[in-house]
N, C-alpha and C. Protein backbone atom coordinates (compact mmCIF):
# COMPACT_ATOMS: atom_id res chain seq x y z
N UNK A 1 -126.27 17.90 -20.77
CA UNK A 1 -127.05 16.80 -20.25
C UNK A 1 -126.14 15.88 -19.42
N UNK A 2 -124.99 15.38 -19.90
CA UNK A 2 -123.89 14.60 -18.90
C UNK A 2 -123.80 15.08 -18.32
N UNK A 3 -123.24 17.10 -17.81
CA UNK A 3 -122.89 17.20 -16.51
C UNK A 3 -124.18 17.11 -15.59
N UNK A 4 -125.21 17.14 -15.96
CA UNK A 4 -126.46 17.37 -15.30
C UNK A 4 -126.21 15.62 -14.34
N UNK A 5 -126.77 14.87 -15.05
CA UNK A 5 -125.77 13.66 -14.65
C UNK A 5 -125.19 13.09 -14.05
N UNK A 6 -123.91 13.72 -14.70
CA UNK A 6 -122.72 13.45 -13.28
C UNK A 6 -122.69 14.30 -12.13
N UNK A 7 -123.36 15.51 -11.98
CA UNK A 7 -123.68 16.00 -10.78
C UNK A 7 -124.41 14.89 -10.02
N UNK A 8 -125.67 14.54 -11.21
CA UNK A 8 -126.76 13.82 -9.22
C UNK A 8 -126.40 12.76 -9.30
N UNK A 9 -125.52 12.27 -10.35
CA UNK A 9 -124.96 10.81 -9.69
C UNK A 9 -123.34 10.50 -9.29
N UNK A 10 -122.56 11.49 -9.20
CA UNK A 10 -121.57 12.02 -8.65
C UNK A 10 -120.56 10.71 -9.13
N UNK A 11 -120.83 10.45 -10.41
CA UNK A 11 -119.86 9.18 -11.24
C UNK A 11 -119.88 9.81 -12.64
N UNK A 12 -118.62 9.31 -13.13
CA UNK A 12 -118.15 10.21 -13.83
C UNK A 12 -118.70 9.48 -15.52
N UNK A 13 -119.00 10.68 -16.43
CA UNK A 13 -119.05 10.29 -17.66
C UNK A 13 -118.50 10.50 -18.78
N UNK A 14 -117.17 10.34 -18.66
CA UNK A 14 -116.17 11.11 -19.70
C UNK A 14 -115.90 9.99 -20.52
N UNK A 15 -116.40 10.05 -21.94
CA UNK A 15 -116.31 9.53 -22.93
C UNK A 15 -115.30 8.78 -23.73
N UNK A 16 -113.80 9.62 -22.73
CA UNK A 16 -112.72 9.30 -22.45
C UNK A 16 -111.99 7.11 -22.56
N UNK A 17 -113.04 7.32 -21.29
CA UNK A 17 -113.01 5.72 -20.32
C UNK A 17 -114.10 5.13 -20.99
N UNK A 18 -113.75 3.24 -21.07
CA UNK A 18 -114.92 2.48 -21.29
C UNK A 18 -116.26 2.68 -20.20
N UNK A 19 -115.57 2.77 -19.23
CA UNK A 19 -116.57 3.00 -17.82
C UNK A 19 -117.59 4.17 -18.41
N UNK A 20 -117.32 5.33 -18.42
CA UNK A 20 -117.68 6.48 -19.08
C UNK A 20 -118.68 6.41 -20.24
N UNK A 21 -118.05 6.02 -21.43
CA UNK A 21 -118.55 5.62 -22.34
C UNK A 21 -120.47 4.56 -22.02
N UNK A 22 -119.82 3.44 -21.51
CA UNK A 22 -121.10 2.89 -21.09
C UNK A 22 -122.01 3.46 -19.81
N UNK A 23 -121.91 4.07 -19.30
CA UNK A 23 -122.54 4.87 -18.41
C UNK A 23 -123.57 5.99 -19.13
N UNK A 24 -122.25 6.75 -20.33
CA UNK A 24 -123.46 7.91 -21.41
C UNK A 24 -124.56 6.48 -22.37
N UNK A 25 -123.84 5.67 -22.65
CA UNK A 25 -125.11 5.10 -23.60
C UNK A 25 -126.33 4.36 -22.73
N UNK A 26 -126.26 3.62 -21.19
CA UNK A 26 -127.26 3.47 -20.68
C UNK A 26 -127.78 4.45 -19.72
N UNK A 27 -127.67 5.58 -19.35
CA UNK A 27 -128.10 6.44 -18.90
C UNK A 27 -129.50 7.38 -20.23
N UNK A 28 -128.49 7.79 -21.65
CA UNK A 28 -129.16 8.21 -22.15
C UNK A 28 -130.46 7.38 -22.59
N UNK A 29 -130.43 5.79 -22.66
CA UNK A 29 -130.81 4.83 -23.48
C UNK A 29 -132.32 4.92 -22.35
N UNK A 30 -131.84 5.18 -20.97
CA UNK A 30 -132.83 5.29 -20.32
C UNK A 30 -134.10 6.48 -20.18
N UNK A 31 -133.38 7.64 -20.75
CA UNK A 31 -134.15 9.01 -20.75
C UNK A 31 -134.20 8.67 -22.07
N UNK A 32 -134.28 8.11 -23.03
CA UNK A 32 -135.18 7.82 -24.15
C UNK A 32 -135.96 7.06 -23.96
N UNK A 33 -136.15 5.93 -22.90
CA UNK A 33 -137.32 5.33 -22.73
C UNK A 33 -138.57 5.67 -22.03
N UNK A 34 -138.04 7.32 -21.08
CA UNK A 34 -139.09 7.97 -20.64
C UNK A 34 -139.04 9.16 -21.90
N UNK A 35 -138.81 8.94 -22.78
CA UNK A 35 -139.80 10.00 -23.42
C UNK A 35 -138.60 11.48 -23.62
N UNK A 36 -137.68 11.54 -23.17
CA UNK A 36 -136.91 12.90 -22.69
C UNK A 36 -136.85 13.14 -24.88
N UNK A 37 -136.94 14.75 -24.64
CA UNK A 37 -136.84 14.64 -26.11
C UNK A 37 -136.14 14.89 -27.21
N UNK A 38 -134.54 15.07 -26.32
CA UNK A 38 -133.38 14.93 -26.85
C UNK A 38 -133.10 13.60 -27.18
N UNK A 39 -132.95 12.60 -26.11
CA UNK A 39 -132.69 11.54 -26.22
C UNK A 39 -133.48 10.62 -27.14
N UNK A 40 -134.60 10.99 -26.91
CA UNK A 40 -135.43 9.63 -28.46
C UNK A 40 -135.27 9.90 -29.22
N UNK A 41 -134.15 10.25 -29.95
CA UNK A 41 -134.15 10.92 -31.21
C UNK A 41 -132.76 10.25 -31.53
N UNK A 42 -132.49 9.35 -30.35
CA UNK A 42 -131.15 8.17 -31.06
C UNK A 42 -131.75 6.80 -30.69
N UNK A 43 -131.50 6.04 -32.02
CA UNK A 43 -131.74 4.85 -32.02
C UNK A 43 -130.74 3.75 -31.29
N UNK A 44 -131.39 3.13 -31.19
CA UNK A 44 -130.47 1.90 -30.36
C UNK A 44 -130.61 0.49 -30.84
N UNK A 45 -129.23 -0.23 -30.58
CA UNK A 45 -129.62 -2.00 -31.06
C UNK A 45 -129.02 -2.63 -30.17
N UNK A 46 -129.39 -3.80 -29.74
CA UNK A 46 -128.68 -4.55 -28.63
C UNK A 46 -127.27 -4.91 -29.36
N UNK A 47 -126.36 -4.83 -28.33
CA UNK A 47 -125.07 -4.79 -29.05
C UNK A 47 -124.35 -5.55 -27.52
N UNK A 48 -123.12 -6.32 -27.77
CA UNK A 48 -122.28 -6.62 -26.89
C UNK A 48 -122.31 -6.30 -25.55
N UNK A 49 -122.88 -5.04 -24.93
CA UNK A 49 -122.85 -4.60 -23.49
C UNK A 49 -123.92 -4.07 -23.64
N UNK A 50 -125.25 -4.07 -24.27
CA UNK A 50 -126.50 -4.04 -23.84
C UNK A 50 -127.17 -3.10 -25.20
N UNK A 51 -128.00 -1.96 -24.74
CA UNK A 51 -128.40 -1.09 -26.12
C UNK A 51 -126.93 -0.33 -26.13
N UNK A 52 -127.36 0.07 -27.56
CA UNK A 52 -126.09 0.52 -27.77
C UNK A 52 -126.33 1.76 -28.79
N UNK A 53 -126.54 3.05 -29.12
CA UNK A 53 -126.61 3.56 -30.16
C UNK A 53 -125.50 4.26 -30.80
N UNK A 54 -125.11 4.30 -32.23
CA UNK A 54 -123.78 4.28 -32.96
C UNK A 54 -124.10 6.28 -33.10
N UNK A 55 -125.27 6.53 -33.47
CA UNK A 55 -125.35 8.16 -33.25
C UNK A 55 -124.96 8.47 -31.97
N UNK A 56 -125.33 8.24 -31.25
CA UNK A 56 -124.31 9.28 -29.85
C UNK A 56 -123.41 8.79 -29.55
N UNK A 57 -122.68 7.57 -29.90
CA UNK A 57 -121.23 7.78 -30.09
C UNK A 57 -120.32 8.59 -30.79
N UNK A 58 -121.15 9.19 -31.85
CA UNK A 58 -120.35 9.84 -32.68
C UNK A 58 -120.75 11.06 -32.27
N UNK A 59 -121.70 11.64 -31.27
CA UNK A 59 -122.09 12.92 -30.60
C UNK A 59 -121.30 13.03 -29.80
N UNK A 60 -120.89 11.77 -28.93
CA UNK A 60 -120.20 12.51 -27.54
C UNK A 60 -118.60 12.55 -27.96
N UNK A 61 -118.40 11.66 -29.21
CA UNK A 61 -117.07 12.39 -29.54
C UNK A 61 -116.56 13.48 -30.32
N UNK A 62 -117.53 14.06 -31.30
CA UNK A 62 -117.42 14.97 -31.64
C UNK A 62 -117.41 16.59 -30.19
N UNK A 63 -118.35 16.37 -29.33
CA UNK A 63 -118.49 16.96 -28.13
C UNK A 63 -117.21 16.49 -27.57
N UNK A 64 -116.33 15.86 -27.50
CA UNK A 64 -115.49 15.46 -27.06
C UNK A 64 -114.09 16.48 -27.59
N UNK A 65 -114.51 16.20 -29.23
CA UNK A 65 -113.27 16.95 -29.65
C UNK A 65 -113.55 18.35 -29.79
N UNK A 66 -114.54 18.43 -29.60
CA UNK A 66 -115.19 20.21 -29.67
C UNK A 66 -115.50 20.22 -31.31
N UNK A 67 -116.17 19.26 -31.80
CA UNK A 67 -116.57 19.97 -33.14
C UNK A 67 -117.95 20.24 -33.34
N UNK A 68 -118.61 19.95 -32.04
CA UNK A 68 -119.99 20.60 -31.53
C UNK A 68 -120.07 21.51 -30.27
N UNK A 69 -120.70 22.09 -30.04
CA UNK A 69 -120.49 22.99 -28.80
C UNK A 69 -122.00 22.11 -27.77
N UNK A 70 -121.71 21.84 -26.81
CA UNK A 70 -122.59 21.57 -25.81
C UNK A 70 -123.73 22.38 -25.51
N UNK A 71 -124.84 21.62 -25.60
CA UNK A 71 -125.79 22.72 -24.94
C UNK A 71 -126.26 22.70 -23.74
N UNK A 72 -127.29 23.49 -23.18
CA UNK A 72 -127.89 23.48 -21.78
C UNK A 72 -128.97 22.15 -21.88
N UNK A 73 -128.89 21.24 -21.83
CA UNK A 73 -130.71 21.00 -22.08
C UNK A 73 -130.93 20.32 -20.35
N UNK A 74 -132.30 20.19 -20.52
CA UNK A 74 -132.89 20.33 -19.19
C UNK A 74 -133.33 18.86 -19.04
N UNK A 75 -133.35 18.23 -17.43
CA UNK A 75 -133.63 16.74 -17.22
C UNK A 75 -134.65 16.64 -16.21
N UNK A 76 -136.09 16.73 -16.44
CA UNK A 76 -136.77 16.73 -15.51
C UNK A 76 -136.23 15.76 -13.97
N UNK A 77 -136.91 16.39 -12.89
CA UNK A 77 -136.66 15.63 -11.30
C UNK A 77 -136.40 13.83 -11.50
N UNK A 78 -138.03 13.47 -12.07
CA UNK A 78 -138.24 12.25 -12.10
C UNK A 78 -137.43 11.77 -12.87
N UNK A 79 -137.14 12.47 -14.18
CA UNK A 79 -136.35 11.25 -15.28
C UNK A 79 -134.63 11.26 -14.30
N UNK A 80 -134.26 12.59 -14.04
CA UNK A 80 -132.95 12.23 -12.91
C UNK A 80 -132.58 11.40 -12.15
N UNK A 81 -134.15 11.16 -10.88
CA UNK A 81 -134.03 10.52 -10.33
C UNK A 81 -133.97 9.02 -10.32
N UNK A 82 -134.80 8.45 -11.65
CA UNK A 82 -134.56 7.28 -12.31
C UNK A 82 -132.85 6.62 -12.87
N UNK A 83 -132.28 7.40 -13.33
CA UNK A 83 -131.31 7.50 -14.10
C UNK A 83 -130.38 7.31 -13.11
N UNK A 84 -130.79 8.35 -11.87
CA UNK A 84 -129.29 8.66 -10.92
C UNK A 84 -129.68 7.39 -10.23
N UNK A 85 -130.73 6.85 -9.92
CA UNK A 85 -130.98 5.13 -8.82
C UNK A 85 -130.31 4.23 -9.93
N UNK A 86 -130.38 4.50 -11.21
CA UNK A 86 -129.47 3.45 -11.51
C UNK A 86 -128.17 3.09 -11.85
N UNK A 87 -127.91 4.39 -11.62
CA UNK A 87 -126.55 4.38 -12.00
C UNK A 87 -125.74 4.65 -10.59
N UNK A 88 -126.11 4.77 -9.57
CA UNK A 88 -125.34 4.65 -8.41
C UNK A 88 -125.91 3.37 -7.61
N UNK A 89 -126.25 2.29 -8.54
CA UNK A 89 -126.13 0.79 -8.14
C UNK A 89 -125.05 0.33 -9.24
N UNK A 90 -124.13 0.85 -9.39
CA UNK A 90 -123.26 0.15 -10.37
C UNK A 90 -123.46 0.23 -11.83
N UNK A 91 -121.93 0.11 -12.71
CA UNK A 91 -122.60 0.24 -14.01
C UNK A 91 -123.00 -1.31 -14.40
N UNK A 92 -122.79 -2.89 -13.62
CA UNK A 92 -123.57 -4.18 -14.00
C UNK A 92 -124.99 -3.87 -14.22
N UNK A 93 -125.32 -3.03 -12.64
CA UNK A 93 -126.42 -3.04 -12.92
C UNK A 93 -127.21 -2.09 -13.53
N UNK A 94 -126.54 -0.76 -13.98
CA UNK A 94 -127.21 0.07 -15.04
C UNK A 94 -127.30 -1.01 -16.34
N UNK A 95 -126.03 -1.68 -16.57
CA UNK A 95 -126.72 -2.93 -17.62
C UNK A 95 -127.28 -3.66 -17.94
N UNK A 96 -127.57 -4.24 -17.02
CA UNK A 96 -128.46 -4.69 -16.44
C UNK A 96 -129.57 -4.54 -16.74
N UNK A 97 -130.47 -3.23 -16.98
CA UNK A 97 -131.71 -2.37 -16.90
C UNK A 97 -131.91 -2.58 -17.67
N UNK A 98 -130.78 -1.93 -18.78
CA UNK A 98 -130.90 -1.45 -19.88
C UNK A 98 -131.10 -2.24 -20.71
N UNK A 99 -130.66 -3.50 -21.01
CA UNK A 99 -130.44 -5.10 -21.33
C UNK A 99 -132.27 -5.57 -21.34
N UNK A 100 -132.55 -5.59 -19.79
CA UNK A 100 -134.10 -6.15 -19.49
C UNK A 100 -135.07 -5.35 -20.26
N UNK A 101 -134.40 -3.96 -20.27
CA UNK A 101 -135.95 -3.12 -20.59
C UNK A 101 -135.77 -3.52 -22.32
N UNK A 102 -134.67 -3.35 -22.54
CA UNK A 102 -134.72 -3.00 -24.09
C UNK A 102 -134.87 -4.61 -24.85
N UNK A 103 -134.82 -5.63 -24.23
CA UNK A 103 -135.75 -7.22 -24.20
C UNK A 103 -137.21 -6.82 -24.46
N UNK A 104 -137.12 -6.65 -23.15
CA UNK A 104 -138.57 -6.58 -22.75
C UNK A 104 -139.79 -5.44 -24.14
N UNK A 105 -139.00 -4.68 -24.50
CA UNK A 105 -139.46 -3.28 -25.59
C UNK A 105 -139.62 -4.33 -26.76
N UNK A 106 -138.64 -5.40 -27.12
CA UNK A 106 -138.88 -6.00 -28.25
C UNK A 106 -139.69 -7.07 -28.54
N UNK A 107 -139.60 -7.47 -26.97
CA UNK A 107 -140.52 -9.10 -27.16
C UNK A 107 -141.66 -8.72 -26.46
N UNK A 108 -142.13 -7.46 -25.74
CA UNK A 108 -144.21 -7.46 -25.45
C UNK A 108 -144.72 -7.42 -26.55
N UNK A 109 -145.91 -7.71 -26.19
CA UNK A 109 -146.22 -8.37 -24.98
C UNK A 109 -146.22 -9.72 -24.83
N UNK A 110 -145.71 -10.32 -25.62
CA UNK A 110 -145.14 -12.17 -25.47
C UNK A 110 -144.14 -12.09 -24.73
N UNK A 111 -143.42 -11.38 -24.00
CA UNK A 111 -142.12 -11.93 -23.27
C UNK A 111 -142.81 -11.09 -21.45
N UNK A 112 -142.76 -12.19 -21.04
CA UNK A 112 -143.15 -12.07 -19.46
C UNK A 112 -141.90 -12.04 -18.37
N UNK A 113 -142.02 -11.83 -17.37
CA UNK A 113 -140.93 -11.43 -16.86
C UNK A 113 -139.92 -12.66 -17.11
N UNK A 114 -140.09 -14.14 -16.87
CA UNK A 114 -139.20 -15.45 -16.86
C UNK A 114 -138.46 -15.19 -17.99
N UNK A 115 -139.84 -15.03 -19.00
CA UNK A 115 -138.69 -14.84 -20.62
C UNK A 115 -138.50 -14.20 -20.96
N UNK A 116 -138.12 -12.67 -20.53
CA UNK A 116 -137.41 -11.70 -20.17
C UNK A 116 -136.11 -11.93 -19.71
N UNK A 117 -136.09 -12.24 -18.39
CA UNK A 117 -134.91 -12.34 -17.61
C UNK A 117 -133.97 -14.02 -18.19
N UNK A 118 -134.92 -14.51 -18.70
CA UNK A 118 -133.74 -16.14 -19.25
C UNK A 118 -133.72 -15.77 -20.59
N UNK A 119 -134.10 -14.99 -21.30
CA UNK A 119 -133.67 -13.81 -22.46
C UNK A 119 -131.97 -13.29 -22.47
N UNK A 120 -132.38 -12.45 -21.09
CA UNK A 120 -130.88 -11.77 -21.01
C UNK A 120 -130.00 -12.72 -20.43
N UNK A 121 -130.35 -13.89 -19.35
CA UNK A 121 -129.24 -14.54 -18.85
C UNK A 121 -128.18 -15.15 -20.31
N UNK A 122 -129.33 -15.07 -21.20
CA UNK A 122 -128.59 -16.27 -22.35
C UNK A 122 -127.74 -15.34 -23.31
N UNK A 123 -127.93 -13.89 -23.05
CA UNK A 123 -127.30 -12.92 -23.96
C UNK A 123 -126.39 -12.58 -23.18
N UNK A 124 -126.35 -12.26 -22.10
CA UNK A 124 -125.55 -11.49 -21.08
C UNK A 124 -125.28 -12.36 -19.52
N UNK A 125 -124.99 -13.71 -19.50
CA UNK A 125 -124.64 -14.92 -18.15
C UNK A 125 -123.96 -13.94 -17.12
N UNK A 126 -122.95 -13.42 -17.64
CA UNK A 126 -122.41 -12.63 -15.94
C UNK A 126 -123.01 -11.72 -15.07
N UNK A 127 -124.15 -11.01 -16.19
CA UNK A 127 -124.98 -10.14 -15.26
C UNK A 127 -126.09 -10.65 -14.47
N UNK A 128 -126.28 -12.33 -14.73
CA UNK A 128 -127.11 -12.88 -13.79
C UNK A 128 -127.70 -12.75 -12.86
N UNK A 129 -126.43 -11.94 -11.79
CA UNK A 129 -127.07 -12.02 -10.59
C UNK A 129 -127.88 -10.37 -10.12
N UNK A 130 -127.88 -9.73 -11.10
CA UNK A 130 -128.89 -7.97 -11.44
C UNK A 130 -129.93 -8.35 -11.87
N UNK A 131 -130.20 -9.58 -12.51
CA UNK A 131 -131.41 -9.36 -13.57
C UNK A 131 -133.21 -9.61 -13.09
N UNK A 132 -132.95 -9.95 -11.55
CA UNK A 132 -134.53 -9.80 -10.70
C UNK A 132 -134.24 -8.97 -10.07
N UNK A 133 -133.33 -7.39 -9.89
CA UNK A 133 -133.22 -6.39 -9.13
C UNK A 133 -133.25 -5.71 -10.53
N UNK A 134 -132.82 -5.81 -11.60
CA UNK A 134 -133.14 -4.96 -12.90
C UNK A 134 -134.81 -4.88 -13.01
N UNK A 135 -135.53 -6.02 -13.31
CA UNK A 135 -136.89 -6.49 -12.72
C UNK A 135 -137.09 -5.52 -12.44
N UNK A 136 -137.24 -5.27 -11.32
CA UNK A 136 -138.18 -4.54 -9.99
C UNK A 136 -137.65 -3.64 -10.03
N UNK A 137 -136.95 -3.33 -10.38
CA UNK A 137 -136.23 -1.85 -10.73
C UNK A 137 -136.85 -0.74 -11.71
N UNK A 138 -137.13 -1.29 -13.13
CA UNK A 138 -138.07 -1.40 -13.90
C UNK A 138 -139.84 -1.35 -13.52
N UNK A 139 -140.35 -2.02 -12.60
CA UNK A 139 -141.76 -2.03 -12.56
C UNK A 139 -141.33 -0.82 -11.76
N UNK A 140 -140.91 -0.56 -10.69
CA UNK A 140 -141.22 0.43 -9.87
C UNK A 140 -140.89 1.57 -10.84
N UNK A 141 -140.05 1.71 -10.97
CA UNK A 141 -140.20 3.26 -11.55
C UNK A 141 -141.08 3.69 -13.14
N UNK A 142 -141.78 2.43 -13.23
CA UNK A 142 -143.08 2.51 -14.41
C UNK A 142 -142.62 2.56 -15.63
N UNK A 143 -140.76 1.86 -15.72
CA UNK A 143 -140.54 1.78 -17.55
C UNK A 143 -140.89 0.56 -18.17
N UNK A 144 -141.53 -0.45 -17.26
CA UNK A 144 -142.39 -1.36 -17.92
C UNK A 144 -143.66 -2.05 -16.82
């Protein structure tokens, strides 16, 4: 599923690097919010740099050290193409996303876009200036 990934978004996800690291947890965090059906099958909690789930950390390092073997699995067009638009706007703003949507998942339908986005400014201030392009980022591609 990572190399699938790092092919259409031609940035790297080696588990290796912090860069890396946060790239596999909001990428996957995102093909669990469409439904993909590998991915919903890890939980997530808002944590320090956005969702965060403690099971595929311990997947991609075990995959890391080889004490799992990788499989083929498959990433439909659309969920790619979602994933790869956000992750070749930067990883702020893959955090960005990931931050708004996974707000937004906890507080609908009482949290509207304002208290949504002054949600995350107050959790996450430096990503400020992503969080009405996280927005619209979000409606358009129909994860909220």
């Amino acid at each position: 599923m990572l190399a699938r990934i790092e092919e259409a978004t031609r940035k790297r996800f080696n588990p290796r690097s912090f860069d890396g690291r946060l790239r596999i947890q909001k990428a996957i965090y995102l093909l669990k919010s469409m439904g993909h059906p590998i991915a919903r099958h890890y939980r997530y909690n808002m944590y320090l740099r956005g969702p965060y789930s403690p099971e595929l950390t311990r997947d991609y390092y075990q995959l890391m050290e080889r004490e799992i073997r990788p499989i083929d699995v498959e990433i439909n067009d659309i969920m790619l193409t979602v994933v790869r638009d956000a992750v070749v706007r930067g990883d702020g703003f893959l955090e960005a996303v990931a931050t708004v949507h996974s707000i937004y998942k906890t507080n609908a339908p009482l949290g509207d876009r304002e208290n949504i986005i002054r949600m995350a400014r107050s959790i996450k201030p430096q990503l400020h200036h992503h969080y009405d392009d996280a927005w619209e980022f979000l409606i358009r591609t129909g994860l909220i």
